[in-house]
Protein backbone atom coordinates (compact mmCIF):
# COMPACT_ATOMS: atom_id res chain seq x y z
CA UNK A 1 82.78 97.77 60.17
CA UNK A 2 80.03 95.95 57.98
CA UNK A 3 79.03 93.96 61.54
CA UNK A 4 78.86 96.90 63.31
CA UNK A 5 76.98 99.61 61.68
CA UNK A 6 73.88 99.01 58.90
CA UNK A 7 74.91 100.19 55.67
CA UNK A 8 73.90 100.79 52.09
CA UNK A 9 77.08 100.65 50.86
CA UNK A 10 80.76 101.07 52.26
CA UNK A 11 83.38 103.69 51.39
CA UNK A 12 86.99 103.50 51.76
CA UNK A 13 89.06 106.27 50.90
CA UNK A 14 92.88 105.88 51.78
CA UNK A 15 94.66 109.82 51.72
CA UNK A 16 98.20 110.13 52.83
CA UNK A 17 101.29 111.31 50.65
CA UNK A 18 104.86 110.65 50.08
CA UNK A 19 106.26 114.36 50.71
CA UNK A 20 106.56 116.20 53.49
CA UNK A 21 104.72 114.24 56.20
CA UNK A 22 104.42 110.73 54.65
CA UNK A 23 101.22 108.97 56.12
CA UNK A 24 98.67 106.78 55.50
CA UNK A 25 95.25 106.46 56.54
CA UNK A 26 92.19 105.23 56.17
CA UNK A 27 88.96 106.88 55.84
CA UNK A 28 85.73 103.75 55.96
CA UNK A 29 82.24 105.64 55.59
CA UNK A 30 79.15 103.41 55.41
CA UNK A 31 76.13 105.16 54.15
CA UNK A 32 73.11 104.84 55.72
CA UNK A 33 70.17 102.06 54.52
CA UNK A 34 67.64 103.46 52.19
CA UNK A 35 69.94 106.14 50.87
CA UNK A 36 68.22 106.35 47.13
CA UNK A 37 70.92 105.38 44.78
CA UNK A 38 70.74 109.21 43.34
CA UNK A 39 72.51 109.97 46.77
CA UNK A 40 74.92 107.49 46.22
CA UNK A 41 78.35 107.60 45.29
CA UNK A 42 80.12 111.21 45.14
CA UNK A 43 77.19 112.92 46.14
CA UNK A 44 77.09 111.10 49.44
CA UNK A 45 81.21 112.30 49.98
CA UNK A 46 80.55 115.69 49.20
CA UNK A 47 80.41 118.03 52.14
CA UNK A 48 77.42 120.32 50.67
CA UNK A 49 75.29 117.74 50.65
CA UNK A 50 75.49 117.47 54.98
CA UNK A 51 77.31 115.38 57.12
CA UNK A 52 76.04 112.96 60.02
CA UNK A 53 76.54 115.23 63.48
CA UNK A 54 78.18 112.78 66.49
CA UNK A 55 78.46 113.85 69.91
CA UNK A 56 82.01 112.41 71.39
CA UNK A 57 79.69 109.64 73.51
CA UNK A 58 78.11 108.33 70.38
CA UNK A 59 81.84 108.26 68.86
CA UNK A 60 83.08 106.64 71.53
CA UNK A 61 80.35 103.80 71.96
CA UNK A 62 80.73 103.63 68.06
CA UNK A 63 84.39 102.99 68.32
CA UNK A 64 83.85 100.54 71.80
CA UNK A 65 81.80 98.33 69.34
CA UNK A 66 83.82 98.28 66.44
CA UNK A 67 86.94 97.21 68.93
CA UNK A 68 85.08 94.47 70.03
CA UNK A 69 84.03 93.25 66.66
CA UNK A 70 87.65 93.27 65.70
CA UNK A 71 88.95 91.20 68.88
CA UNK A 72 85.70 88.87 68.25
């Protein structure tokens, strides 16, 4: 992910549980460069503070890259 997409810092997050539905996955959010460290760590996970907007084409040509970094 680090190859693919400038970041400040990454997040991972894993959420899943072992009742009802048992799952795993993985949640890997970098933030942005220049992100002052004041609007680092929980505030840049909380929801009020805004979330990025992606159309399903930016998604996609996100995901097309990442694949590719992966197979590299």
């Amino acid at each position: 992910m680090e190859r693919v997409v400038p970041w400040e810092r990454t997040y991972l997050r894993s959420l899943g549980s072992q009742q009802g539905n048992s799952h795993l996955h993985w949640h890997i959010a970098p933030l942005p460069p220049g992100t002052p460290y004041r609007r680092q760590q929980f505030h840049a996970l909380m929801l009020e503070n805004g979330v990025l907007r992606w159309s399903a084409e930016e998604a996609a040509a996100l995901g097309q890259r990442i694949r590719a970094a992966v197979e590299a």
